[in-house]
Protein backbone atom coordinates (compact mmCIF):
# COMPACT_ATOMS: atom_id res chain seq x y z
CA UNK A 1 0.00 0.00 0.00
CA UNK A 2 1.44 3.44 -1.05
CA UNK A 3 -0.36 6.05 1.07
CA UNK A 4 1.80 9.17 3.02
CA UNK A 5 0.08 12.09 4.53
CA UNK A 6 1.60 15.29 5.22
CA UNK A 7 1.54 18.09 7.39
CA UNK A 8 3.47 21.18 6.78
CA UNK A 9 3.96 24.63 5.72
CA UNK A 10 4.36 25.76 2.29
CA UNK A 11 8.07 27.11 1.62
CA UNK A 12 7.28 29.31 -1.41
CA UNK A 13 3.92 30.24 -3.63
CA UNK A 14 2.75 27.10 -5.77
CA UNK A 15 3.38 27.14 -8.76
CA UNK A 16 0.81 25.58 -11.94
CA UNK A 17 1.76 24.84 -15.37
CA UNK A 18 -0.30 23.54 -18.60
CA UNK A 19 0.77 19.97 -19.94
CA UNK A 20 1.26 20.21 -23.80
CA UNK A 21 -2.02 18.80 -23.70
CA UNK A 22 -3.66 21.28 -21.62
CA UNK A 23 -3.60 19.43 -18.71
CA UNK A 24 -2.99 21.74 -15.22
CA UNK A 25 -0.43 20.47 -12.68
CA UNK A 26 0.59 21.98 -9.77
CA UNK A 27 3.74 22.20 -8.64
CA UNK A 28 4.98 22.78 -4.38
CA UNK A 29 7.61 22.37 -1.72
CA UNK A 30 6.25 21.40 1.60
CA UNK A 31 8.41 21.88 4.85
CA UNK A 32 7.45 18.82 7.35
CA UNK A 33 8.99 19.47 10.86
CA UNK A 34 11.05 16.62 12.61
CA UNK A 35 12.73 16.27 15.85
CA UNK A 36 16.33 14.76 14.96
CA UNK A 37 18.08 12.37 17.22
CA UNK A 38 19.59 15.03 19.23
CA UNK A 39 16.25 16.73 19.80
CA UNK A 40 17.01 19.58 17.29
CA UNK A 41 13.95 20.82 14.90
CA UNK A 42 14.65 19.82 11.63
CA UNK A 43 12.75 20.56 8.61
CA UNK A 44 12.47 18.24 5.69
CA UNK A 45 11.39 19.55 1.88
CA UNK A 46 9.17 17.59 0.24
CA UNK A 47 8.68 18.25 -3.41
CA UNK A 48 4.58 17.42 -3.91
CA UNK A 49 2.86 17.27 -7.41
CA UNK A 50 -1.15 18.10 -7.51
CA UNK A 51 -2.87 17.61 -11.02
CA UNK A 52 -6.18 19.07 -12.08
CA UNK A 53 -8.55 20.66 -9.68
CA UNK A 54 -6.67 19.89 -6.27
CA UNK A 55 -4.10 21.42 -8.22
CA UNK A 56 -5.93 24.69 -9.36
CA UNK A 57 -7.47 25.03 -5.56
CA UNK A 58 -4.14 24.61 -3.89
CA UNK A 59 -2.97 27.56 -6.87
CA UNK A 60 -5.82 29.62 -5.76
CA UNK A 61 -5.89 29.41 -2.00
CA UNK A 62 -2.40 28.52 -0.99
CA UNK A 63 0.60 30.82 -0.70
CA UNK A 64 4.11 30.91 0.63
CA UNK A 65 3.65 30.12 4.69
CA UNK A 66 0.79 28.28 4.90
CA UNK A 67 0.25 25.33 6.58
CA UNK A 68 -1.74 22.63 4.86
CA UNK A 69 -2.26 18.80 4.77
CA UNK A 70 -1.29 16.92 1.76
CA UNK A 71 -2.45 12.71 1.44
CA UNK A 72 -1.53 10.94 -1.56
CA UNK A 73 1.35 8.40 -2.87
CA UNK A 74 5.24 8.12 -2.97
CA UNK A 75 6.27 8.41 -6.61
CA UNK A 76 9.24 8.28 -8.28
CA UNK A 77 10.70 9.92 -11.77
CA UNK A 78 14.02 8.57 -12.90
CA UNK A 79 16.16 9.58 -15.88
CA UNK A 80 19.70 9.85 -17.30
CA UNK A 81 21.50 12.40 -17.45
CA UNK A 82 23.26 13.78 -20.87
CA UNK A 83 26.63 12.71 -19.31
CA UNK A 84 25.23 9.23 -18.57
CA UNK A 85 24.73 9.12 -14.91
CA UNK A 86 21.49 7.74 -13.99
CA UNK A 87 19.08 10.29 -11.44
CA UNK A 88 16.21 9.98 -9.27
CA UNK A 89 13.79 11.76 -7.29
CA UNK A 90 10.82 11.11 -5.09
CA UNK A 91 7.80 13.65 -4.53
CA UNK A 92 4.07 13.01 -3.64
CA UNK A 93 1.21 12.82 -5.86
CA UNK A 94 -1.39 14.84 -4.12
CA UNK A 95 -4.93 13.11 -4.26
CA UNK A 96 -5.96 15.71 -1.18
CA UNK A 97 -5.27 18.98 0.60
CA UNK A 98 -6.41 20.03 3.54
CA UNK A 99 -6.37 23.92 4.62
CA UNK A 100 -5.40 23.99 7.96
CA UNK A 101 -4.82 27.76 7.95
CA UNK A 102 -4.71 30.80 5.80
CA UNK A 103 -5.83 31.00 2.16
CA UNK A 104 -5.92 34.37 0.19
CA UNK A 105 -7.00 36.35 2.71
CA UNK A 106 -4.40 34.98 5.49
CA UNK A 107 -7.94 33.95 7.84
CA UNK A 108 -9.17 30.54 8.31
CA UNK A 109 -12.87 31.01 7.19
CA UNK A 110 -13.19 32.73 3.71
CA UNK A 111 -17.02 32.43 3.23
CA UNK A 112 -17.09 29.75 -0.11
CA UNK A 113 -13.03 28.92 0.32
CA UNK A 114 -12.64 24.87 0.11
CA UNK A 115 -11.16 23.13 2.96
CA UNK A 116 -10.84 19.77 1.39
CA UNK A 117 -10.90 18.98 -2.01
């Protein structure tokens, strides 16, 4: 079972681009706090990946700072580089988002704004 939830704050604005076939995706960079083995804060990035309307409501509600929820799966993308040398990297696939503060307005409650999609 791939499932990972989420819970962190959003480390600069999303950002959404159009596929070539006109497909939105959504990219964004999710700090997740963790306490390290010497009890220091740590943050982690996670790179997430939201496609077609969770990714357009995350573009219109979310900005730099705030904190949200993200559930989806652990995926990969590898390639090769031009020199040869094989690369990876992991991000989430974002089937959900929670808002569990701000939106455009920076308050909690913003009459019609979504807090699940």
């Amino acid at each position: 079972m791939n499932n990972i939830t989420l819970v962190g704050r959003l480390g600069k604005d999303p950002e959404t681009k159009t596929t070539a076939s006109g497909s939105p995706v959504t990219m964004l960079s999710l700090g997740v706090d963790r306490i390290s083995k010497d009890k220091q804060r740590e943050v982690d990035w996670i790179d997430c990946t939201a496609w077609g309307k969770t990714g357009e409501v995350i573009q219109s509600w979310c900005k730099k700072g705030n904190r949200i929820g993200v559930t989806g799966s652990l995926q990969t993308r590898s390639w090769k580089t031009e020199d040869g040398q094989n690369r990876k990297v992991y991000f989430v696939l974002v089937d959900k988002v929670e808002f569990l503060e701000g939106g455009k307005s920076g308050q909690n409650d913003d009459g019609d704004m979504p807090f699940e999609t």
